[in-house]
C-alpha atoms as a PDB file:
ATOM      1  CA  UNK A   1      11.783   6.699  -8.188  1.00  0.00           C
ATOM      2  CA  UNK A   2      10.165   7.096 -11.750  1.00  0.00           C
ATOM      3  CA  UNK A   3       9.316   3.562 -12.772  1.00  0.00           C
ATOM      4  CA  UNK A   4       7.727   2.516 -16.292  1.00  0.00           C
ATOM      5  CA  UNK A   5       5.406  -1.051 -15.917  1.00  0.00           C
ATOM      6  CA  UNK A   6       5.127  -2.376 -19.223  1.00  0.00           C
ATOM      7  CA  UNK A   7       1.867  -4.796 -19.023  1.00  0.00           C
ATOM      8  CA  UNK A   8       0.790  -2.103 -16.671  1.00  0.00           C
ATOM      9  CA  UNK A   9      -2.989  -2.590 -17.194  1.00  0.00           C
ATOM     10  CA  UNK A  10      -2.507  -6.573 -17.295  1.00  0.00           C
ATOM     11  CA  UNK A  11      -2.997  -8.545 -13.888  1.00  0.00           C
ATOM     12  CA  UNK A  12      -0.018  -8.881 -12.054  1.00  0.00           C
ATOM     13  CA  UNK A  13       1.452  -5.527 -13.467  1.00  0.00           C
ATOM     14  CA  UNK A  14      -1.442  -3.589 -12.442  1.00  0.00           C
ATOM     15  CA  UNK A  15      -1.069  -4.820  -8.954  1.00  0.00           C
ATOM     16  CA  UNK A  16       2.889  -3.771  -9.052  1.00  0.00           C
ATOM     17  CA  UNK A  17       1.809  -0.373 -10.617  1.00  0.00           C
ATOM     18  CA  UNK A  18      -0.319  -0.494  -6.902  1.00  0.00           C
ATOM     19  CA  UNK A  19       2.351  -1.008  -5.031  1.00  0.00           C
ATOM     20  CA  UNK A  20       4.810   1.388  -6.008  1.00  0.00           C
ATOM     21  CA  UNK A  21       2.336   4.351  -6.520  1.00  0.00           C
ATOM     22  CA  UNK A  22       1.289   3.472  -2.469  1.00  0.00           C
ATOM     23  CA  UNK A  23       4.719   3.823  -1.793  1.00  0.00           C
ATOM     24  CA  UNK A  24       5.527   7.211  -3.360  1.00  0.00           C
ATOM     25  CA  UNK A  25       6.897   6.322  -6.725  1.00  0.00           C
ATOM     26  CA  UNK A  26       5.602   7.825 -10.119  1.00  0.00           C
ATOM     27  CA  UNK A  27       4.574   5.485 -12.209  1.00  0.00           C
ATOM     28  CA  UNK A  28       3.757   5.050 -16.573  1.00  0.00           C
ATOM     29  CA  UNK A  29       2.219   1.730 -17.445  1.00  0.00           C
ATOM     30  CA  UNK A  30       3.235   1.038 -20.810  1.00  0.00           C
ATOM     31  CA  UNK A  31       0.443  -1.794 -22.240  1.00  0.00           C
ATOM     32  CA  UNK A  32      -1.142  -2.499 -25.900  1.00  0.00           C
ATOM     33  CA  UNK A  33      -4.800  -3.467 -24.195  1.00  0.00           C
ATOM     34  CA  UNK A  34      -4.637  -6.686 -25.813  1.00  0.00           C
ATOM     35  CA  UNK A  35      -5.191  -8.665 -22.549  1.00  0.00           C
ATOM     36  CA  UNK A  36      -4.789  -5.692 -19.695  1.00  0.00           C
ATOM     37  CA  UNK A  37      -7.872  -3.213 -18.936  1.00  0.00           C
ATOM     38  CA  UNK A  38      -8.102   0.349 -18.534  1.00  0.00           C
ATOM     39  CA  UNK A  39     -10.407  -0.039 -15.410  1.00  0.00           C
ATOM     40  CA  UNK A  40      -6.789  -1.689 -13.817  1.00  0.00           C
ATOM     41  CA  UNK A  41      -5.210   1.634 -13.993  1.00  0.00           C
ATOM     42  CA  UNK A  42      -5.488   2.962 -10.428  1.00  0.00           C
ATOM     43  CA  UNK A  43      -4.812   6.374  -9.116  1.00  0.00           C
ATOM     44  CA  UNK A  44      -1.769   8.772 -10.640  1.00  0.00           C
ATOM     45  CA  UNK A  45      -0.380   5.826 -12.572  1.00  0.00           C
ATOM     46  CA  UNK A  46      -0.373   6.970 -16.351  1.00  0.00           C
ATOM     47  CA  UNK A  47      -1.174   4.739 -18.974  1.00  0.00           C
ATOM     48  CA  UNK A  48       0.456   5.348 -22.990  1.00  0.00           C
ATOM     49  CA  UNK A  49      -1.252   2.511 -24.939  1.00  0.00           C
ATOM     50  CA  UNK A  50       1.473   1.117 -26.876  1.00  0.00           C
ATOM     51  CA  UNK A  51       2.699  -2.207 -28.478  1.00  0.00           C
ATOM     52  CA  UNK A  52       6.232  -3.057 -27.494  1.00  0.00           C
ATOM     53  CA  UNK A  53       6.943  -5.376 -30.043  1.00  0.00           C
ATOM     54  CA  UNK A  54       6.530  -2.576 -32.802  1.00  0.00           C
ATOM     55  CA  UNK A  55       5.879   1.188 -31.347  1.00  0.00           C
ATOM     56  CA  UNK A  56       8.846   3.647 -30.551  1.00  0.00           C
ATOM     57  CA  UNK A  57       9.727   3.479 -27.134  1.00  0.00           C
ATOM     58  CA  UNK A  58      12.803   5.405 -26.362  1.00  0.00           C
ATOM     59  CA  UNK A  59      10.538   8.447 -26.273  1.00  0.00           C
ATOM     60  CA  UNK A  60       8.965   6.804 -23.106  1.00  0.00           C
ATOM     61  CA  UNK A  61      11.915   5.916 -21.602  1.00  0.00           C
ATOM     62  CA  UNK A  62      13.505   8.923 -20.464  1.00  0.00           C
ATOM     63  CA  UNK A  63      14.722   9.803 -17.396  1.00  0.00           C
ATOM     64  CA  UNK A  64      12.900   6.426 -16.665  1.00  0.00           C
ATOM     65  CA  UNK A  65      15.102   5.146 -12.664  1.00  0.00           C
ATOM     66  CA  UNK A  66      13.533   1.362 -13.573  1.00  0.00           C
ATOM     67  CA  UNK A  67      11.624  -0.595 -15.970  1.00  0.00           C
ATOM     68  CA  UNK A  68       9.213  -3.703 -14.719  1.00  0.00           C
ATOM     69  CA  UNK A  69       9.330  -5.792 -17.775  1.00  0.00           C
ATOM     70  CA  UNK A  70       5.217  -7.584 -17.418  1.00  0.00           C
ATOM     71  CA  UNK A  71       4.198  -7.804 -21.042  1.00  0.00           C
ATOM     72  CA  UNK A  72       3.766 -10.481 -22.596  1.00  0.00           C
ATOM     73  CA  UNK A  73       2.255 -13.375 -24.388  1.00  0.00           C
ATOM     74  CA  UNK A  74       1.186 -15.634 -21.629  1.00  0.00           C
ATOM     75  CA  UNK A  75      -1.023 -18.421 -22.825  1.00  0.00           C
ATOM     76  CA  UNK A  76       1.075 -21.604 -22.508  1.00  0.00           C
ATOM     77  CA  UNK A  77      -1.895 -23.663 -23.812  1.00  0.00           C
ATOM     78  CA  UNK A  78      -1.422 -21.330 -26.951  1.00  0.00           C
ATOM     79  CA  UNK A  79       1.868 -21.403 -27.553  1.00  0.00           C
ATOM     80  CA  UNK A  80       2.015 -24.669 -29.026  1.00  0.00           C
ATOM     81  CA  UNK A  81      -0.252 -23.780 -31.865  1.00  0.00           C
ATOM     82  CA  UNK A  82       1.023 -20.405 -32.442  1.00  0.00           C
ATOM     83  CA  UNK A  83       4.766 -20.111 -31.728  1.00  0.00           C
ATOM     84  CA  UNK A  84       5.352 -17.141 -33.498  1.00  0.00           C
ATOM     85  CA  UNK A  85       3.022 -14.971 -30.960  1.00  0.00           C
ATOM     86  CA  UNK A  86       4.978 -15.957 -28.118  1.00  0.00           C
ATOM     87  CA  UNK A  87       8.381 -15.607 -29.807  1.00  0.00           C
ATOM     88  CA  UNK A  88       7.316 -12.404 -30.867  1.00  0.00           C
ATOM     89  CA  UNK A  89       5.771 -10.639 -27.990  1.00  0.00           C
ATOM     90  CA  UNK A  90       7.958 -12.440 -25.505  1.00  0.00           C
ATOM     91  CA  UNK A  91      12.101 -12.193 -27.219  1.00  0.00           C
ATOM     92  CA  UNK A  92      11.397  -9.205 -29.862  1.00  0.00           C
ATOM     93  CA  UNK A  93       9.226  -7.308 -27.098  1.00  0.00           C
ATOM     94  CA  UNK A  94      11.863  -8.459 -24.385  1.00  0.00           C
ATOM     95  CA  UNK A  95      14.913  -7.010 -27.040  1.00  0.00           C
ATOM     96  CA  UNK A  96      13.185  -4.032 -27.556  1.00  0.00           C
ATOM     97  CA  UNK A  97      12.406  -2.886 -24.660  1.00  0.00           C
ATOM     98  CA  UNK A  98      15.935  -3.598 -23.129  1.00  0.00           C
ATOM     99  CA  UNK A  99      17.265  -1.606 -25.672  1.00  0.00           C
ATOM    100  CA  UNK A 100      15.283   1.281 -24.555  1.00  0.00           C
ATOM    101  CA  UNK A 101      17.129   0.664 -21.463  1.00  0.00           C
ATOM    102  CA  UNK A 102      20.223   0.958 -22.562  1.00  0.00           C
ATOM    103  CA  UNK A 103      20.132   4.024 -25.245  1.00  0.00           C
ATOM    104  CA  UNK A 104      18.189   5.616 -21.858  1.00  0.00           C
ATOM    105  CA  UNK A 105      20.622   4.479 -19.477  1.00  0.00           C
ATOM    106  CA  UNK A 106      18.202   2.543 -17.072  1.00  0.00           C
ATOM    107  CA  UNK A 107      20.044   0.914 -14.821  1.00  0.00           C
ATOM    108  CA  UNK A 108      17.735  -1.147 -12.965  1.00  0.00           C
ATOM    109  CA  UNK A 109      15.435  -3.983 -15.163  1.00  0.00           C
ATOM    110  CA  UNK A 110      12.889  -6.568 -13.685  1.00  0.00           C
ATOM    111  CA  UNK A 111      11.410  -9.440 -15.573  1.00  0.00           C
ATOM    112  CA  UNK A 112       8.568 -11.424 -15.099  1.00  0.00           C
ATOM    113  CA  UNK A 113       9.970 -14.990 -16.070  1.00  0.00           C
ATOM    114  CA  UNK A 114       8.206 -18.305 -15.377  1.00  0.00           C
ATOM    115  CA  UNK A 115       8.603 -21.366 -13.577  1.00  0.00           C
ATOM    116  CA  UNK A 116       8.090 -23.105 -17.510  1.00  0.00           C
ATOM    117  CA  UNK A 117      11.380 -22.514 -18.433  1.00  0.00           C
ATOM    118  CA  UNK A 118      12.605 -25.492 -15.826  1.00  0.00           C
ATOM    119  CA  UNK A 119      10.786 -28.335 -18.012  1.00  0.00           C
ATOM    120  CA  UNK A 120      10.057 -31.626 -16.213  1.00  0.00           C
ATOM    121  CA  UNK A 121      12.444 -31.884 -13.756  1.00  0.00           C
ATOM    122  CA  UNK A 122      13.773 -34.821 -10.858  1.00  0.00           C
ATOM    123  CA  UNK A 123      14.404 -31.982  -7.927  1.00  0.00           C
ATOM    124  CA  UNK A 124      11.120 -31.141  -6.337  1.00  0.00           C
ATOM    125  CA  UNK A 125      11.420 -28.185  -4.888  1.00  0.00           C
ATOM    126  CA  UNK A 126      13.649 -27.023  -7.860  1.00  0.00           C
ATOM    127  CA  UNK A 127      16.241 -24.444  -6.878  1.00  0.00           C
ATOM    128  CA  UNK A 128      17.462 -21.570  -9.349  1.00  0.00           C
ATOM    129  CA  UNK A 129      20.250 -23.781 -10.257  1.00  0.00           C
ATOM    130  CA  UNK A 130      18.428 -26.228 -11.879  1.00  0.00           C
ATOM    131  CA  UNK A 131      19.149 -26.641 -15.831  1.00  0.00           C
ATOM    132  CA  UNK A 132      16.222 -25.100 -17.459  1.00  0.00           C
ATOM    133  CA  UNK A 133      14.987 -27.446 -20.622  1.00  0.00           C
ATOM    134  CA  UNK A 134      11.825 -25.967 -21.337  1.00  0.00           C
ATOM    135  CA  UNK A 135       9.079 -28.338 -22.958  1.00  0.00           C
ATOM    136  CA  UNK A 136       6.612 -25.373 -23.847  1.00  0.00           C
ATOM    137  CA  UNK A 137       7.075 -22.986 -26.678  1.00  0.00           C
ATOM    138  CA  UNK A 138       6.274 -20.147 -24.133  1.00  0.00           C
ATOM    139  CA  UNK A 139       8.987 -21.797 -21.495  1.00  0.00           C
ATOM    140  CA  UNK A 140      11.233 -21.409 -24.330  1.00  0.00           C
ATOM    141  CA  UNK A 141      10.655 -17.990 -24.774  1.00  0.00           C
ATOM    142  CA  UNK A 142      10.985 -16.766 -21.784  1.00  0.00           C
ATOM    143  CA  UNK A 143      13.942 -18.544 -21.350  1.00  0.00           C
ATOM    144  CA  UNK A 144      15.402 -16.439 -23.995  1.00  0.00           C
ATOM    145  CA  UNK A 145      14.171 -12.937 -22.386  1.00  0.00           C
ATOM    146  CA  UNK A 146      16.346 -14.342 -19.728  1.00  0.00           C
ATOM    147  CA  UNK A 147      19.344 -14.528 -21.666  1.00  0.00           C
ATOM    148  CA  UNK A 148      19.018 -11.196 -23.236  1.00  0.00           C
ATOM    149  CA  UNK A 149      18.367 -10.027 -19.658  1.00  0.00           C
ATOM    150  CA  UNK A 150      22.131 -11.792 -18.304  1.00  0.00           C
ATOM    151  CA  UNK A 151      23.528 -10.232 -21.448  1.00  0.00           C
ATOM    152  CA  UNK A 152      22.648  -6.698 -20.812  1.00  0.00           C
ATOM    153  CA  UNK A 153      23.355  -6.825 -17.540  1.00  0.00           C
ATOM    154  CA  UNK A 154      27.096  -7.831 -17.951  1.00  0.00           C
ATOM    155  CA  UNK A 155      28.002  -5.821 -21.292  1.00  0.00           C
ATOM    156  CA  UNK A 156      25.713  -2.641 -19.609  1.00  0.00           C
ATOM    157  CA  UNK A 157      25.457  -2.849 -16.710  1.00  0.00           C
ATOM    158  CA  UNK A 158      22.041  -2.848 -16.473  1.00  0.00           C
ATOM    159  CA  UNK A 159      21.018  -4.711 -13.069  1.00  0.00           C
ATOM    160  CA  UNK A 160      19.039  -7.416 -14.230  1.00  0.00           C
ATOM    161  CA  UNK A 161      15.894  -8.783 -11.721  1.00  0.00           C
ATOM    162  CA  UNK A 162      14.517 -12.334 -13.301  1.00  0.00           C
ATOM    163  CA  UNK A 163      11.827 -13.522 -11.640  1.00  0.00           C
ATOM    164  CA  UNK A 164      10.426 -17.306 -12.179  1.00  0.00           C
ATOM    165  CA  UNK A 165       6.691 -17.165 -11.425  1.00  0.00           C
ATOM    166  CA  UNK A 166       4.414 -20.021 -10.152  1.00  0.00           C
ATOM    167  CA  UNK A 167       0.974 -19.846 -10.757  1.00  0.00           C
ATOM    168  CA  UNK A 168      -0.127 -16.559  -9.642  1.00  0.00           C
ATOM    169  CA  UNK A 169      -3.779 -16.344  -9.095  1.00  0.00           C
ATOM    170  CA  UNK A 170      -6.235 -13.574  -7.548  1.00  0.00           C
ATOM    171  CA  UNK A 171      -8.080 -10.783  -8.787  1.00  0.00           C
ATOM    172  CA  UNK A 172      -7.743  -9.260 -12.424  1.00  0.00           C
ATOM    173  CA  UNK A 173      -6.765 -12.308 -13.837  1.00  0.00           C
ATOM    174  CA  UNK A 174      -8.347 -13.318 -16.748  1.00  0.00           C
ATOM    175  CA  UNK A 175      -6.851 -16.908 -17.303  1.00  0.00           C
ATOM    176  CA  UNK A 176      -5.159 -19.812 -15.702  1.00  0.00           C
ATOM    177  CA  UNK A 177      -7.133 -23.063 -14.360  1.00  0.00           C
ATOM    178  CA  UNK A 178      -9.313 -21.363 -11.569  1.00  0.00           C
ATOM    179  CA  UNK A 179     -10.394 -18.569 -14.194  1.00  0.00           C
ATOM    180  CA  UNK A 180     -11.346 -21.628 -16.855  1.00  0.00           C
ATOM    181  CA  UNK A 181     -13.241 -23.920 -14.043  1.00  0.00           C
ATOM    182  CA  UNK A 182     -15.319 -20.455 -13.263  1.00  0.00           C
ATOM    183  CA  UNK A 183     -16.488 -19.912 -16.647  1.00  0.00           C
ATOM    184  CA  UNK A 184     -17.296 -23.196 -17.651  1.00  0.00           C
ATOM    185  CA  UNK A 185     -19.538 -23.960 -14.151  1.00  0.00           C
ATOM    186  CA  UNK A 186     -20.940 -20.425 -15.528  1.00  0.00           C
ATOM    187  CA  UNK A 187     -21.928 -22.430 -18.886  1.00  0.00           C
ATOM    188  CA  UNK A 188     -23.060 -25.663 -16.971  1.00  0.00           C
ATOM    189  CA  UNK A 189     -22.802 -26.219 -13.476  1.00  0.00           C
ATOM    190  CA  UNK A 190     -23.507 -29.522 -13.301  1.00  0.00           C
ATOM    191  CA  UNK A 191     -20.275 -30.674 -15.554  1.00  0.00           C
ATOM    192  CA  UNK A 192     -16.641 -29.937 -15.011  1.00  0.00           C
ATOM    193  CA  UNK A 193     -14.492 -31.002 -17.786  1.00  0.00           C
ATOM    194  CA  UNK A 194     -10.579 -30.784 -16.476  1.00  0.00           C
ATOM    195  CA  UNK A 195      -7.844 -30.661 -18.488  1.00  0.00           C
ATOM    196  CA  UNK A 196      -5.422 -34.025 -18.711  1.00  0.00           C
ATOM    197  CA  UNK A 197      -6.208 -36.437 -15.608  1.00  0.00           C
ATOM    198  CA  UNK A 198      -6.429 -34.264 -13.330  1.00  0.00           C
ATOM    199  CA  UNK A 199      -3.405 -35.548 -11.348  1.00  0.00           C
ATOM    200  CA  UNK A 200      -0.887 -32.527 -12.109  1.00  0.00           C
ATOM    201  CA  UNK A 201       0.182 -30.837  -9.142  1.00  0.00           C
ATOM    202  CA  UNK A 202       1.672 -27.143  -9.414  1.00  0.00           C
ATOM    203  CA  UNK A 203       2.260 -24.171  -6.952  1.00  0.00           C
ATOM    204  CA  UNK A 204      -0.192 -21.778  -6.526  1.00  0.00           C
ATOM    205  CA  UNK A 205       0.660 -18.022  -5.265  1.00  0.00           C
ATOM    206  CA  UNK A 206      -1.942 -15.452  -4.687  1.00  0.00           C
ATOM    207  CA  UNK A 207      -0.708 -11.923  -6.311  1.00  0.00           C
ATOM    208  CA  UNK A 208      -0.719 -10.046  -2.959  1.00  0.00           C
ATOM    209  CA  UNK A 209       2.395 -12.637  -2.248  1.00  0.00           C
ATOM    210  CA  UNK A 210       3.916 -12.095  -5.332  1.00  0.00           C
ATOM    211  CA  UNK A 211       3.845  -8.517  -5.470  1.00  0.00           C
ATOM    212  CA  UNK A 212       5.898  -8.133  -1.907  1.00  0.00           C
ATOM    213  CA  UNK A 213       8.372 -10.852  -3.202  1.00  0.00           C
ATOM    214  CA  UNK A 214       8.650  -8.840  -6.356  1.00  0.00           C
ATOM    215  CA  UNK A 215       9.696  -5.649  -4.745  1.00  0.00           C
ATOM    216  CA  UNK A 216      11.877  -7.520  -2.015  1.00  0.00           C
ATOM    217  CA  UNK A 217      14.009  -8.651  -4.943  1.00  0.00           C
ATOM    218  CA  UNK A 218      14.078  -5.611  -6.439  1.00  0.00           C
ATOM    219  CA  UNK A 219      15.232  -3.750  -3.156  1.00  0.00           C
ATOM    220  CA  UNK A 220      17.608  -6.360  -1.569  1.00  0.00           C
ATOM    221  CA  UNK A 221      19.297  -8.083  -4.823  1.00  0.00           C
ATOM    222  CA  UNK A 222      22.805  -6.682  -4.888  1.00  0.00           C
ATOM    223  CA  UNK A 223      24.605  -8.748  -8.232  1.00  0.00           C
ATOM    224  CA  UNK A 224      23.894  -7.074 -11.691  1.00  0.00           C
ATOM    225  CA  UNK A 225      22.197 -10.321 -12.414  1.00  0.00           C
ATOM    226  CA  UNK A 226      20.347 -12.403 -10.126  1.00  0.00           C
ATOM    227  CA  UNK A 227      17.221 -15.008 -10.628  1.00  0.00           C
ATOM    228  CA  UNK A 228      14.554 -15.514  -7.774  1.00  0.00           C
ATOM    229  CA  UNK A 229      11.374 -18.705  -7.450  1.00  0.00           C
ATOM    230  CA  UNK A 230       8.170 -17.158  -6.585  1.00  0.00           C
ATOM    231  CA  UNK A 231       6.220 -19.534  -5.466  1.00  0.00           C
ATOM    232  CA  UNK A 232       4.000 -21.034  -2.668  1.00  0.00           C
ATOM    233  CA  UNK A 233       5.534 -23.610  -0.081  1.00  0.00           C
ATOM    234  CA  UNK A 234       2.673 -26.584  -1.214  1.00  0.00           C
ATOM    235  CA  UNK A 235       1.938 -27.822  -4.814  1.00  0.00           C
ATOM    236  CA  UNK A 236      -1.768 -28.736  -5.185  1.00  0.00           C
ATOM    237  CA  UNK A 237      -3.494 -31.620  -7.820  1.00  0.00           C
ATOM    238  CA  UNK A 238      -5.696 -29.938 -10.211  1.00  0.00           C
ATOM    239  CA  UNK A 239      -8.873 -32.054  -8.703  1.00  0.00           C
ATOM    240  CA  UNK A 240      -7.965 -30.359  -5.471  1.00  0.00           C
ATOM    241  CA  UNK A 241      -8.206 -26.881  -6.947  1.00  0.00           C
ATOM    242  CA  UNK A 242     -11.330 -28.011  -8.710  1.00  0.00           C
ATOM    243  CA  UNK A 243     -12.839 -28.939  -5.174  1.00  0.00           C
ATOM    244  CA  UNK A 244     -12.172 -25.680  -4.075  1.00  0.00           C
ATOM    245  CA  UNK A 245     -13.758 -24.030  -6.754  1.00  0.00           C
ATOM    246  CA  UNK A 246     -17.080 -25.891  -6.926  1.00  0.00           C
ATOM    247  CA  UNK A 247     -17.535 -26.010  -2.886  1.00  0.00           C
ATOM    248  CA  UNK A 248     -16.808 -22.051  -2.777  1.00  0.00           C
ATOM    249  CA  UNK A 249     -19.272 -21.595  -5.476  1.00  0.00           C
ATOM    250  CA  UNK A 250     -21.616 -24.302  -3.897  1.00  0.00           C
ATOM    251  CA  UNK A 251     -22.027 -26.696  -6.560  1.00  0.00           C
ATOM    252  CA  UNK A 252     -21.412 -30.367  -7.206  1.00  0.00           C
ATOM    253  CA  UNK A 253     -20.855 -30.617 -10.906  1.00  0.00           C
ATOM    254  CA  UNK A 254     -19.752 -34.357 -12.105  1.00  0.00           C
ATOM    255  CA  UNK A 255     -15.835 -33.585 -13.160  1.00  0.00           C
ATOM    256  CA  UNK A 256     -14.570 -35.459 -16.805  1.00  0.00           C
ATOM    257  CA  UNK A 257     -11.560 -35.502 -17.885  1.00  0.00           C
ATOM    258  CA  UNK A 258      -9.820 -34.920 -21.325  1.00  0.00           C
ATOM    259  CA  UNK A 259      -6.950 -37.795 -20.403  1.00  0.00           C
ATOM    260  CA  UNK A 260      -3.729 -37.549 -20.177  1.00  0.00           C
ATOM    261  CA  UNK A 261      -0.957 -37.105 -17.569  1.00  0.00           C
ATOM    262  CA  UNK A 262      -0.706 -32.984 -19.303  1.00  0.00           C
ATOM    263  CA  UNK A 263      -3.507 -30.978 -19.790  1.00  0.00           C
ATOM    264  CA  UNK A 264      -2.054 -29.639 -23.272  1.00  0.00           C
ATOM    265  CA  UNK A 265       1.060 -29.727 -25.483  1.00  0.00           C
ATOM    266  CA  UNK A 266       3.855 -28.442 -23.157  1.00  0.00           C
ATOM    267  CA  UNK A 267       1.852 -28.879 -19.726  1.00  0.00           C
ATOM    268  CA  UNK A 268       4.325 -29.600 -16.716  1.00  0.00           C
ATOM    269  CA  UNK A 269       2.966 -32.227 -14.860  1.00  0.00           C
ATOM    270  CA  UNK A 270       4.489 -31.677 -11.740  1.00  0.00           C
ATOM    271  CA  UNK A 271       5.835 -27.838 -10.378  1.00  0.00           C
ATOM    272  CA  UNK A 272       6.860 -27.137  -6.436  1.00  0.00           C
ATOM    273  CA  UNK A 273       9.849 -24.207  -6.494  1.00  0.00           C
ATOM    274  CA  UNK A 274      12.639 -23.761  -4.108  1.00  0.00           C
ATOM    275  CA  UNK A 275      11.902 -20.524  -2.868  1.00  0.00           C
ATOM    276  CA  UNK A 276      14.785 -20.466   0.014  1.00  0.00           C
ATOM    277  CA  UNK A 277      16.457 -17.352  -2.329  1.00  0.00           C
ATOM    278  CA  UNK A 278      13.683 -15.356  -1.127  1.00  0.00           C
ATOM    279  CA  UNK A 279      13.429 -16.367   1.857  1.00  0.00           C
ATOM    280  CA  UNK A 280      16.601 -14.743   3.125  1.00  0.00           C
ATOM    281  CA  UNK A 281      15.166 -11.853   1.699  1.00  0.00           C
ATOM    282  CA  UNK A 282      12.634 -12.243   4.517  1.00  0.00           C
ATOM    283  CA  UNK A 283       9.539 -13.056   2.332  1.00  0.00           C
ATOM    284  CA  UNK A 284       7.091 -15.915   2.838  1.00  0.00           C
ATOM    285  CA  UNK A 285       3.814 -16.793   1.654  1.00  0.00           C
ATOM    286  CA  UNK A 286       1.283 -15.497   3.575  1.00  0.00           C
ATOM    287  CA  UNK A 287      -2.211 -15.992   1.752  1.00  0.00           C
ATOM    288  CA  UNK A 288      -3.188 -19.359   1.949  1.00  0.00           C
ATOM    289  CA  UNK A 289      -4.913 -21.426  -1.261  1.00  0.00           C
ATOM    290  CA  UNK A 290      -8.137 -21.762   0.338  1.00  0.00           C
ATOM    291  CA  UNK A 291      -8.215 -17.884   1.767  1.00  0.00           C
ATOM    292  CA  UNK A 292      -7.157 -17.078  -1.521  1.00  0.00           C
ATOM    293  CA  UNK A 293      -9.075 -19.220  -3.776  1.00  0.00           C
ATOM    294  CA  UNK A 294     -12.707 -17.711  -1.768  1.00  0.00           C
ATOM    295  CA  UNK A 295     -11.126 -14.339  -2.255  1.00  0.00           C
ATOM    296  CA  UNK A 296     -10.538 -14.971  -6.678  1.00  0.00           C
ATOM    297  CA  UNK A 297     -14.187 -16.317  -7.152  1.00  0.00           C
ATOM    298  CA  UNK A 298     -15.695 -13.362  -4.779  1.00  0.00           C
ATOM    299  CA  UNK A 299     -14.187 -11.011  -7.333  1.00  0.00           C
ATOM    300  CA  UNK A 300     -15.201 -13.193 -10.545  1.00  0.00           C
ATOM    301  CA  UNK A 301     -18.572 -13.225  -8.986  1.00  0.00           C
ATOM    302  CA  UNK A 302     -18.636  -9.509  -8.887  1.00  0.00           C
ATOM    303  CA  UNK A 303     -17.393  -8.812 -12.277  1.00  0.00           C
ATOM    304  CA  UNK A 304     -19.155 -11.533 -13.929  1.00  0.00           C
END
């Protein structure tokens, strides 16, 4: 299979670009730099720099078996004071790139969507039938990029692969709460300040995990359109993640907190996903927080 990755050089696209060059396919990682690194370009993979919200594309395209959709905006925090970046690397990247598909005749598209898009909800775990009513401007847009996706699927025939992330964590990843308590125990290690209360309790899936359900949907989905939760089987409080952190790192910092049942405009207070989809598939979890927690700050450490 020839596959392109767009956000190849990013975290959790550089990790799929892994996988499917260990398992014999040829790979081009499509990726603008703005977030993604060149040192996360491993082995044959080959990288055109490119923004997909603007370059040409259909160029890159050709003769292209399946597209990994991974680029995009993906600062939730972010999102609330600048819309317009998610709307327009998220939907107008999204479009474009789609269309690429379809003047190529690509026939097989996954996209990294978000657990966001649900909103606050009542059903915890939430199944893939929940309605989505986003409370994030980055929810929002992704929730569009999945409508676009449904769209060409069923007027092109373009099987569509939508995947709502939890919180994936590990190495290469250069944001998200473990990533923020890291950097600012770098700055002062005997204060933590968390975001909102503290209370908020969200999944938490380390990337080996997500990678092997990624590539189980891919292989195993048989409708032209189909939407998986990729998540872990436990939500965790945001003081409990903090503990981690601070007793890995061997510190006892005094935590304060900002206030507030969110930790910014948009923040979900509460996220566990139904991941019973994937299950059948024969995936489960099998890197556990605190294994993969030790294994995140060993890396930070080293690239620090």
């Amino acid at each position: 299979m020839k596959a392109v990755v767009t956000g190849g050089a990013g975290f959790i696209g550089s990790h799929l670009s892994d996988e499917l060059l260990k398992n014999g396919h040829e790979v081009i990682l499509v990726d603008n730099l703005s977030s993604g690194s060149r040192e996360n370009v491993k082995g044959p993979a080959r990288l055109i720099q490119k923004d997909i919200t603007k370059d040409e594309l259909n160029a890159d395209f050709k003769d292209i078996d399946a597209v990994f959709h991974f680029a995009a905006d993906p600062d939730v925090r972010s999102s609330a004071e600048n819309p317009k970046s998610s709307f327009d690397n998220n939907v107008i990247g999204t479009f474009r790139v789609l269309e690429a598909c379809r003047k190529n005749d690509i026939k097989r598209f996954v996209f990294a969507s978000t657990s966001t898009v649900y909103g606050e909800v009542n059903a915890i775990p939430t199944p893939e039938t929940y309605p989505c009513e986003p409370i994030s401007n980055y929810g929002a847009s992704k929730l569009a990029c999945e409508a676009y996706a449904s769209s060409y699927s069923h007027t092109y025939g373009i099987r569509s692969t939508v995947l709502r992330y939890a919180n994936i964590f590990g190495p290469r990843s250069n944001h998200g709460v473990m990533f923020d308590f890291f950097e600012k125990l770098k700055e002062d290690q005997k204060r933590l300040e968390i975001l909102g209360n503290g209370k908020q309790e969200k999944s938490y899936l380390f990337v080996s995990d997500c990678i092997v359900a990624t590539m189980a949907a891919f292989e195993k989905q048989q409708k032209v359109f189909d939407i998986y939760n990729v998540g872990s089987n436990e939500k965790h409080a945001v003081d409990e993640i903090a503990n981690h952190v601070c007793r890995d790192l061997g510190l006892s910092p005094e935590f304060s907190y900002t206030g507030g049942n969110q930790g910014w405009a948009g923040d979900v207070k509460i996220m566990l996903l139904d991941v019973s989809k994937l299950r059948v598939l024969g995936w489960k979890p099998e890197i556990g927080l605190e294994k993969g927690v030790r294994s995140y700050l060993e890396w930070l450490k080293g690239v620090a």
